[in-house]
C-alpha atoms as a PDB file:
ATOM      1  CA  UNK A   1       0.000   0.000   0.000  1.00  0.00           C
ATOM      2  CA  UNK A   2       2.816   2.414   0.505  1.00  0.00           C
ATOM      3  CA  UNK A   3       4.524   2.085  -2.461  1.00  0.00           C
ATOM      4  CA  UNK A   4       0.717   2.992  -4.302  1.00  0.00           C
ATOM      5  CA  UNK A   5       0.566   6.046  -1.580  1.00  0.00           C
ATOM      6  CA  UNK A   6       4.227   7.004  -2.886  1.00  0.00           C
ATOM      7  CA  UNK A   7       3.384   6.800  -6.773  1.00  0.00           C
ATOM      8  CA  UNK A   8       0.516   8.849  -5.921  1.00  0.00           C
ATOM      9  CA  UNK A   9       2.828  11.297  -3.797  1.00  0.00           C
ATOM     10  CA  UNK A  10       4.980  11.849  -6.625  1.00  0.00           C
ATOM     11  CA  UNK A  11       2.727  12.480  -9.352  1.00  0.00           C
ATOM     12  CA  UNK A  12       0.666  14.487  -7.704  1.00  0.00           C
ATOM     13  CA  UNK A  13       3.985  16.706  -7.292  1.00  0.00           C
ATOM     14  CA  UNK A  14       4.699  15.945 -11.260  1.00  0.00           C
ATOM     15  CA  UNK A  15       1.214  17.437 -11.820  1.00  0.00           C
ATOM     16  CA  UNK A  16       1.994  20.180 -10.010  1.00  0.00           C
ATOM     17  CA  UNK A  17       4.847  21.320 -11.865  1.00  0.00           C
ATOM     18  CA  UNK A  18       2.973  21.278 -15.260  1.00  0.00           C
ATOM     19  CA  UNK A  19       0.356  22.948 -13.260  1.00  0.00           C
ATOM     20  CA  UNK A  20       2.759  25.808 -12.696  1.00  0.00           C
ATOM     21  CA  UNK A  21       2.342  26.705 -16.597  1.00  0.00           C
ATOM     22  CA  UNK A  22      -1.266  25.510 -17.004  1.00  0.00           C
ATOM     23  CA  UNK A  23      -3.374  27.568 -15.021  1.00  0.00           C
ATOM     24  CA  UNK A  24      -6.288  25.118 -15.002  1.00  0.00           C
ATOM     25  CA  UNK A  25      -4.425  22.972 -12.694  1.00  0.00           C
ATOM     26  CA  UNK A  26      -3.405  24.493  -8.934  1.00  0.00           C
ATOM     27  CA  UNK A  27       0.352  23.771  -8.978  1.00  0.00           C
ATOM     28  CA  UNK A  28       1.453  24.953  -6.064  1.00  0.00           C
ATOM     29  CA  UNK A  29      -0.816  23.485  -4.356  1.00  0.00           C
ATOM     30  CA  UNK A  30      -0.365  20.330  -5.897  1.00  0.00           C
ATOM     31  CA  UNK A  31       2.915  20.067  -4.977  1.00  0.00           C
ATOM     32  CA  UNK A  32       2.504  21.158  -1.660  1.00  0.00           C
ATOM     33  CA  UNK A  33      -0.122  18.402  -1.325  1.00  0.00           C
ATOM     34  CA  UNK A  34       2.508  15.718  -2.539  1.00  0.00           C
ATOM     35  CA  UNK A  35       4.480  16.609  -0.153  1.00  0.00           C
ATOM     36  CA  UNK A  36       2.278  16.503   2.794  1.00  0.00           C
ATOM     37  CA  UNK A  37       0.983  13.124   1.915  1.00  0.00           C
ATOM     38  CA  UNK A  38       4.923  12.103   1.686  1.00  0.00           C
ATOM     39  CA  UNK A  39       5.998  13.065   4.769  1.00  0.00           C
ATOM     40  CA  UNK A  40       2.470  11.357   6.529  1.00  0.00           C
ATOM     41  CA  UNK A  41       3.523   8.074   4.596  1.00  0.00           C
ATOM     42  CA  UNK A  42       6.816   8.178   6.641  1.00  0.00           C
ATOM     43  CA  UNK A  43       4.983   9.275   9.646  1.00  0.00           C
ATOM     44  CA  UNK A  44       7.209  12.318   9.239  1.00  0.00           C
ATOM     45  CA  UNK A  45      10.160  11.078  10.334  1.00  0.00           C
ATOM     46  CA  UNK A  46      12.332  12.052   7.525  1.00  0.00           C
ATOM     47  CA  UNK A  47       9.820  14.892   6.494  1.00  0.00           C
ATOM     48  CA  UNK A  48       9.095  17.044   9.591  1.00  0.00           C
ATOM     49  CA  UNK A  49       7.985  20.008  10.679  1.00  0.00           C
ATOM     50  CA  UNK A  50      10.848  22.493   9.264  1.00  0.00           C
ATOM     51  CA  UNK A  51      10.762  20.856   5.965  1.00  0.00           C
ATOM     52  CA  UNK A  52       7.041  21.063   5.805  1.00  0.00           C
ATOM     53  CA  UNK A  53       7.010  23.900   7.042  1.00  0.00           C
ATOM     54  CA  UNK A  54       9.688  25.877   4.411  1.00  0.00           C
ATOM     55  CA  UNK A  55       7.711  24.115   1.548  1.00  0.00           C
ATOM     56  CA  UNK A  56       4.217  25.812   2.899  1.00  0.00           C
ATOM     57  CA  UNK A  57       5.812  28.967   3.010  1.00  0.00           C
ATOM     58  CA  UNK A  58       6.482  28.765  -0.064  1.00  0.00           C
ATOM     59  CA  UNK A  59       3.237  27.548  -1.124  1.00  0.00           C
ATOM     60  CA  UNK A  60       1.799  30.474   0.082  1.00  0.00           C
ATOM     61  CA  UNK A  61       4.399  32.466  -1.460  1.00  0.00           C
ATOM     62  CA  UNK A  62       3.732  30.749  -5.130  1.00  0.00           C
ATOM     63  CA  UNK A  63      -0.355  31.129  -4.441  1.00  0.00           C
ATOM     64  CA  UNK A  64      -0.022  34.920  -3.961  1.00  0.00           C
ATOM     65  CA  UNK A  65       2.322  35.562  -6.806  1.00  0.00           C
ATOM     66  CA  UNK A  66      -0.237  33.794  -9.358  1.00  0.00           C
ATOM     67  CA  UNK A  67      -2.856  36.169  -8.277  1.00  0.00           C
ATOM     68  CA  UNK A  68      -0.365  39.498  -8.171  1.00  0.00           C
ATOM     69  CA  UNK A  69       2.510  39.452 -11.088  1.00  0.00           C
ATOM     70  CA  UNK A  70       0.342  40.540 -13.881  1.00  0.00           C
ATOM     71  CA  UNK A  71      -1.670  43.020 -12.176  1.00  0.00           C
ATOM     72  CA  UNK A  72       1.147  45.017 -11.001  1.00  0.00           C
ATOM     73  CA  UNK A  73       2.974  44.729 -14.042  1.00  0.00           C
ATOM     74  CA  UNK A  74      -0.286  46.082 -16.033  1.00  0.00           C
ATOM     75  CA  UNK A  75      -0.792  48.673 -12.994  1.00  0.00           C
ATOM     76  CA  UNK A  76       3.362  49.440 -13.674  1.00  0.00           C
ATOM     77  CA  UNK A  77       2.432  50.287 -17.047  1.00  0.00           C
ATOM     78  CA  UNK A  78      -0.404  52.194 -16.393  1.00  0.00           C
ATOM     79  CA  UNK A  79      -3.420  50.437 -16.542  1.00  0.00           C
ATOM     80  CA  UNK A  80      -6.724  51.965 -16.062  1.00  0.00           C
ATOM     81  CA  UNK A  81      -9.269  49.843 -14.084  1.00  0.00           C
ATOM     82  CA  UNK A  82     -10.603  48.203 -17.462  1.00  0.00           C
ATOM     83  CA  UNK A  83      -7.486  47.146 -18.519  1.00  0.00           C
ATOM     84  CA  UNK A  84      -7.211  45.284 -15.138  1.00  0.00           C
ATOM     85  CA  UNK A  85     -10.527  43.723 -15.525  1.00  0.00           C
ATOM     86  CA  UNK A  86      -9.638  42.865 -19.528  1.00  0.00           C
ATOM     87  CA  UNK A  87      -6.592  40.891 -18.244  1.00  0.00           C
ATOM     88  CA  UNK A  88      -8.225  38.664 -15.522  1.00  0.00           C
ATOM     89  CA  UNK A  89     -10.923  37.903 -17.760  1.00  0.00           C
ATOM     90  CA  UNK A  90      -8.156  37.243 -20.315  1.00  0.00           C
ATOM     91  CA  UNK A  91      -6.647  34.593 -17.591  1.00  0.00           C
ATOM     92  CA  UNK A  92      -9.771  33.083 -17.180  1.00  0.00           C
ATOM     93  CA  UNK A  93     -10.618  33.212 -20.792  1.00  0.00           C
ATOM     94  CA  UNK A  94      -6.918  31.480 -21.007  1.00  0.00           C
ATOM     95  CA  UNK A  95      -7.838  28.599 -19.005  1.00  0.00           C
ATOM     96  CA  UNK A  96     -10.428  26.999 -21.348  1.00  0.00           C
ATOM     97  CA  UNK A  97      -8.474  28.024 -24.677  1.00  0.00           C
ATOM     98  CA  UNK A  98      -5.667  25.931 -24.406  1.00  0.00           C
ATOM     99  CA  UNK A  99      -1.985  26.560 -23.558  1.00  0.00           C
ATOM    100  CA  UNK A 100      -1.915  29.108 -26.570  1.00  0.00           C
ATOM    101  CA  UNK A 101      -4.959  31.093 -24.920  1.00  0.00           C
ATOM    102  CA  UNK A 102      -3.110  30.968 -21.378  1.00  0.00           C
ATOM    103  CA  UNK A 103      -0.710  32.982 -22.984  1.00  0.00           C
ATOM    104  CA  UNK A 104      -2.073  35.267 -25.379  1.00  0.00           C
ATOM    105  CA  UNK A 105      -5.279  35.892 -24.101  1.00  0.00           C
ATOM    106  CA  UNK A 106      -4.205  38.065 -21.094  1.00  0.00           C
ATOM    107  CA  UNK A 107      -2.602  40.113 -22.986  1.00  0.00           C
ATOM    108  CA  UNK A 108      -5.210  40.397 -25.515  1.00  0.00           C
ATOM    109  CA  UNK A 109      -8.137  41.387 -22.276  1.00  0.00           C
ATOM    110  CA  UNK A 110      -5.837  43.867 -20.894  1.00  0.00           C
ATOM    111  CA  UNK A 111      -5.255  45.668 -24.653  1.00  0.00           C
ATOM    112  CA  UNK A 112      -8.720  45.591 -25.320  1.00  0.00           C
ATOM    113  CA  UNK A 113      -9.926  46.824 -21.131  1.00  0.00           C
ATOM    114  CA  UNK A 114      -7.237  49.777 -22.064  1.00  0.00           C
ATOM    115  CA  UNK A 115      -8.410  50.468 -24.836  1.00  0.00           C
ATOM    116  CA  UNK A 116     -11.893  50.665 -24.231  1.00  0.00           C
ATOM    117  CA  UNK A 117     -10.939  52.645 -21.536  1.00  0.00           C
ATOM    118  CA  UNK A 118      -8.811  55.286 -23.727  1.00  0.00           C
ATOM    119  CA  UNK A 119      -9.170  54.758 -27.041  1.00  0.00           C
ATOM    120  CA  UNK A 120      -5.463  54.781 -27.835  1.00  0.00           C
ATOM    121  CA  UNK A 121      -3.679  51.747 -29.178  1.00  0.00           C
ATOM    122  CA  UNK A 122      -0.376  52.804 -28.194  1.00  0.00           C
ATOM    123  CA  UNK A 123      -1.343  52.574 -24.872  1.00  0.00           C
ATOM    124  CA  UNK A 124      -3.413  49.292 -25.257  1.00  0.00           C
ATOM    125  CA  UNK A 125      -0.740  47.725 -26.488  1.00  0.00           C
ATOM    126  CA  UNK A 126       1.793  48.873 -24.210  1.00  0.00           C
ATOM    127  CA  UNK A 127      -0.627  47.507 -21.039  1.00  0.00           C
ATOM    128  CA  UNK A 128      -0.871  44.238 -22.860  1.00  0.00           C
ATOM    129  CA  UNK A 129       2.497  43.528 -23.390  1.00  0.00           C
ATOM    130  CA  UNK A 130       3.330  44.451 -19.781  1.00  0.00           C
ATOM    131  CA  UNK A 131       0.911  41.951 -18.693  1.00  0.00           C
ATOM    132  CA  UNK A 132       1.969  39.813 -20.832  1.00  0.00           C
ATOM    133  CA  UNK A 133       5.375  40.283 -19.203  1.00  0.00           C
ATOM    134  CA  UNK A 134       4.249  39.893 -15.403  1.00  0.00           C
ATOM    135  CA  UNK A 135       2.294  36.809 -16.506  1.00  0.00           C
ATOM    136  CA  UNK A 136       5.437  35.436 -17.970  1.00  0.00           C
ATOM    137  CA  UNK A 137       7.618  36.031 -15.456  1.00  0.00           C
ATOM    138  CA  UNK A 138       5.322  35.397 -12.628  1.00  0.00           C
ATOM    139  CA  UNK A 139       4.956  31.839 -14.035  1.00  0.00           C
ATOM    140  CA  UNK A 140       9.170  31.277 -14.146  1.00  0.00           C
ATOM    141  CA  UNK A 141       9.008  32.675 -10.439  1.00  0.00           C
ATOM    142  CA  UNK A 142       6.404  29.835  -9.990  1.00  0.00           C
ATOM    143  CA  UNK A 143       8.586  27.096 -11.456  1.00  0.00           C
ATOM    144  CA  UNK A 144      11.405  28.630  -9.159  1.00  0.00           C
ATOM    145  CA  UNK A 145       9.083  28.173  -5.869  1.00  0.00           C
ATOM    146  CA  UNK A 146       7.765  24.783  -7.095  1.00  0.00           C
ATOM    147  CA  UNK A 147      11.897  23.447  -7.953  1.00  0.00           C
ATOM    148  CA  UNK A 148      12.328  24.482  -4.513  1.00  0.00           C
ATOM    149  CA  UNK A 149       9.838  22.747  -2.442  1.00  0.00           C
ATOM    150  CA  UNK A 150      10.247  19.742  -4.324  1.00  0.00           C
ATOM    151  CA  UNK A 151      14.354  20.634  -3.515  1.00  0.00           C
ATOM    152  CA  UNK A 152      13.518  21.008   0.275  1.00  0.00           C
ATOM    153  CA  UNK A 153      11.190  17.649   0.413  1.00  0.00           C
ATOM    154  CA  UNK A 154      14.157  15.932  -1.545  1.00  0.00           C
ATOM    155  CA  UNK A 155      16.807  17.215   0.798  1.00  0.00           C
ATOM    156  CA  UNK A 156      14.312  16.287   3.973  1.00  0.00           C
ATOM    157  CA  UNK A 157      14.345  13.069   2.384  1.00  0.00           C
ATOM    158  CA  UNK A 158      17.766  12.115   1.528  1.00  0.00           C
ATOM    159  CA  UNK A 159      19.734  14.008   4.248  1.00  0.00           C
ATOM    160  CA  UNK A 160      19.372  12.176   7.818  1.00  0.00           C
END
């Protein structure tokens, strides 16, 4: 039975690294999750408090950057309040068009919420592309977190 509860650990922290990039899945949390049940499987001998205890800081860490990067990038360049509301429903719009859509269709809500807003496609584009930007490099921060929890349960693991 452990060795299923330990296949099941570990994917559910594989999952959670693709669901760093796909926002459909909750990656962090994922991971985090894998991690938990890991360290319960060995009673949390080898996996113990600090260890879970680094990696949920850092869950929390990778949870609140998903919801802030592209907002204060798009608020960095500018953006009025429709541009904000163009990108979130461009994230959620992303979610259900594919991995293409997770990507483009931020930036294509926040160019057409500024827009709207100003009627100047300088500027539209400018707060769409910064999105873009805070979206992209709030998901490589995300990777970063996720690499290290999974480096911190690996260390708890290995290290005695």
């Amino acid at each position: 039975m452990d060795i299923l509860l330990w296949v099941l650990a570990v994917a559910m922290m594989l999952v959670g690294v693709a669901g760093t990039v796909l926002p459909a899945l909750p990656g962090v949390l994922l991971v985090l999750a894998g991690i938990v049940l890991a360290a319960w499987i060995d009673q949390f001998q080898k996996i113990g408090p600090v260890a879970l205890g680094l990696c949920t800081l850092l869950a929390l860490a990778g949870v609140a950057l998903d919801y802030v990067a592209s907002t204060v990038a798009a608020q960095r360049a500018g953006a009025s309040k429709y541009g904000l509301i163009g990108a979130a429903l461009g994230t959620v719009a992303g979610i259900f068009a594919g991995l293409v859509g997770v990507f483009v269709l931020p930036l294509v809500g926040a160019a057409i919420g500024e827009f709207i807003a100003h009627r100047d496609a300088l500027r539209a584009g400018r707060v769409g592309i910064a999105t873009w930007l805070g979206l992209l490099a709030g998901t490589v921060a995300k990777l970063a977190i996720v690499f290290s929890m999974i480096g911190v349960f690996a260390a708890a693991l290995l290290i005695d």
